[in-house]
Protein backbone atom coordinates (compact mmCIF):
# COMPACT_ATOMS: atom_id res chain seq x y z
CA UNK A 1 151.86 -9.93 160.49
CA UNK A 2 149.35 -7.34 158.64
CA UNK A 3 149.65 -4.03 158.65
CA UNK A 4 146.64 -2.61 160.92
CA UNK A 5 144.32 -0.47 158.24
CA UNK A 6 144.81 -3.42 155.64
CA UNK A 7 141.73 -5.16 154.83
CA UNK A 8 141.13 -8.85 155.25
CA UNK A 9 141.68 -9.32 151.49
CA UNK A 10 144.72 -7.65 150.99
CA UNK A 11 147.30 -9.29 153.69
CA UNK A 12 150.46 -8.81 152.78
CA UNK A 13 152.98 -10.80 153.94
CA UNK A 14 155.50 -8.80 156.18
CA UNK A 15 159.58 -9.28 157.26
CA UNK A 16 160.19 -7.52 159.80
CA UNK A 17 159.90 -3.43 159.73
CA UNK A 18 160.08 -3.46 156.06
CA UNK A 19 158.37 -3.83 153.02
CA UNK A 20 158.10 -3.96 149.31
CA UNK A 21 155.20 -3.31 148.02
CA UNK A 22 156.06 -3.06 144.07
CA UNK A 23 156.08 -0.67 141.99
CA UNK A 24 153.19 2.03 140.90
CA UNK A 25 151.34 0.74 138.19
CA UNK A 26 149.53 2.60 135.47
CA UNK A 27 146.47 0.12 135.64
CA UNK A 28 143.43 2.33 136.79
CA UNK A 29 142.35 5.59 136.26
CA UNK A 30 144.82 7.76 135.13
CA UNK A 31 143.30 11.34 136.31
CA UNK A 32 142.55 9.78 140.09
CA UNK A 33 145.80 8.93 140.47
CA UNK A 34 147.27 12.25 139.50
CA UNK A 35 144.77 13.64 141.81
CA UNK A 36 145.97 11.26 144.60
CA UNK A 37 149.91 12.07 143.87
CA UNK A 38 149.12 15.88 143.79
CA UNK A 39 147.09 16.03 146.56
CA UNK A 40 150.33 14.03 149.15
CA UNK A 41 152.35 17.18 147.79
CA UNK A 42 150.70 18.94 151.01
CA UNK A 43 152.25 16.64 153.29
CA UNK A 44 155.78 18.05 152.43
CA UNK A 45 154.79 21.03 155.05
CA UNK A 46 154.05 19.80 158.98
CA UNK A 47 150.59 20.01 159.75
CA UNK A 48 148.86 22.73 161.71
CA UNK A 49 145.18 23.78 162.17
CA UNK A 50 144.57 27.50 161.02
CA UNK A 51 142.20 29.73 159.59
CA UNK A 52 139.27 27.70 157.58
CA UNK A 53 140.76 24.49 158.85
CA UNK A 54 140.19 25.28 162.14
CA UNK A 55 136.91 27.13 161.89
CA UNK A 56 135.66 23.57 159.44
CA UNK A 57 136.43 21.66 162.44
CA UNK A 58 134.90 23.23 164.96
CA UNK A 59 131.50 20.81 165.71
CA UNK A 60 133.15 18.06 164.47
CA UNK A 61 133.65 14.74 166.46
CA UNK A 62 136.66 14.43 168.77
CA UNK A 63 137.62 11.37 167.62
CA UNK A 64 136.91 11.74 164.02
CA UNK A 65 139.56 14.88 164.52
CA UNK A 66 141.99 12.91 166.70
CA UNK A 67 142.29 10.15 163.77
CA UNK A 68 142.76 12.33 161.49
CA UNK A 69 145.33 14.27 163.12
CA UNK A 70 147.21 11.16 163.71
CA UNK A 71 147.09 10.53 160.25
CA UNK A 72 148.33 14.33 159.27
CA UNK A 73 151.16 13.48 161.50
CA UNK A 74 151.76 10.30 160.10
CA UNK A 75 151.73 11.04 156.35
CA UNK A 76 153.86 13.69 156.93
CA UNK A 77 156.67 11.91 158.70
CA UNK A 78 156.20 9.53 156.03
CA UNK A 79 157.47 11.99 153.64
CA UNK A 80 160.00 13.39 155.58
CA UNK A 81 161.40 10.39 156.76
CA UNK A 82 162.23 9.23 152.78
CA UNK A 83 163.13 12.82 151.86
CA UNK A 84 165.89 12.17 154.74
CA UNK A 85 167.24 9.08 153.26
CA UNK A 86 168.35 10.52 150.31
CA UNK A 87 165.22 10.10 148.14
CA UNK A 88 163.91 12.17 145.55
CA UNK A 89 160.54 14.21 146.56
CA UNK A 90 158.49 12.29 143.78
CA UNK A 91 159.28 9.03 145.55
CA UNK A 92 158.28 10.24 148.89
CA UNK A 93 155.09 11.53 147.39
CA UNK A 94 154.18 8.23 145.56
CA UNK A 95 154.79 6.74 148.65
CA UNK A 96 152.87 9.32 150.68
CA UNK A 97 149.85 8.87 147.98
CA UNK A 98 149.98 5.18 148.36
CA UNK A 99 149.78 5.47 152.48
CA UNK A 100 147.17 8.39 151.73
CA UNK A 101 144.79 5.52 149.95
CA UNK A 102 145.13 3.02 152.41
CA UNK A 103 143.87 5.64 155.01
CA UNK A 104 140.84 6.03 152.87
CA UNK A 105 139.73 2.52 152.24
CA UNK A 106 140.26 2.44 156.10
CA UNK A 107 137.86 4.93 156.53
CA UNK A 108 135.22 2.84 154.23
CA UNK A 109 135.70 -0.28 154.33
């Protein structure tokens, strides 16, 4: 069983509901990834659509907005979800930045 927004190359074998995926590695670029971790700070708040959000939408394609609503909703419930368990907020954003890459190479790939 594969997760659906994996690509073909990177199955990862699954038991169950959970998962281990490792642990963050500091191969890579080292100011992207702080980028990535700062940026799945937002998803500590629940999404909403105001003001220049709203108005940059506007045009836009429905579904291209309903996916990425769905992934708003998801990323944040992500984070809430491991804040509840008793985690500490950096793990639930590591984790949140992890999910928050896989939604991109989704997008592209």
């Amino acid at each position: 069983m594969r997760k659906r927004c994996e690509p073909d190359f990177l199955i990862l074998p699954s038991s169950g509901a959970s998962r281990w995926q490792g642990s963050i590695t500091k191969v890579g670029n080292a100011h992207i990834r702080h980028v990535i971790v700062e940026s799945a700070w937002a998803y500590r708040h629940s999404p909403s659509l105001k003001g220049q959000i709203r108005a940059r939408q506007e045009g836009q394609d429905p579904e291209a907005k309903r996916i990425a609503w769905k992934a708003q909703h998801r990323l944040h419930q992500k984070y809430h979800l491991i804040t509840s368990r008793g985690n500490a907020g950096k793990k639930a954003a590591v984790a949140v930045a992890r999910e928050l890459i896989w939604v991109h190479l989704s997008y592209w790939l």
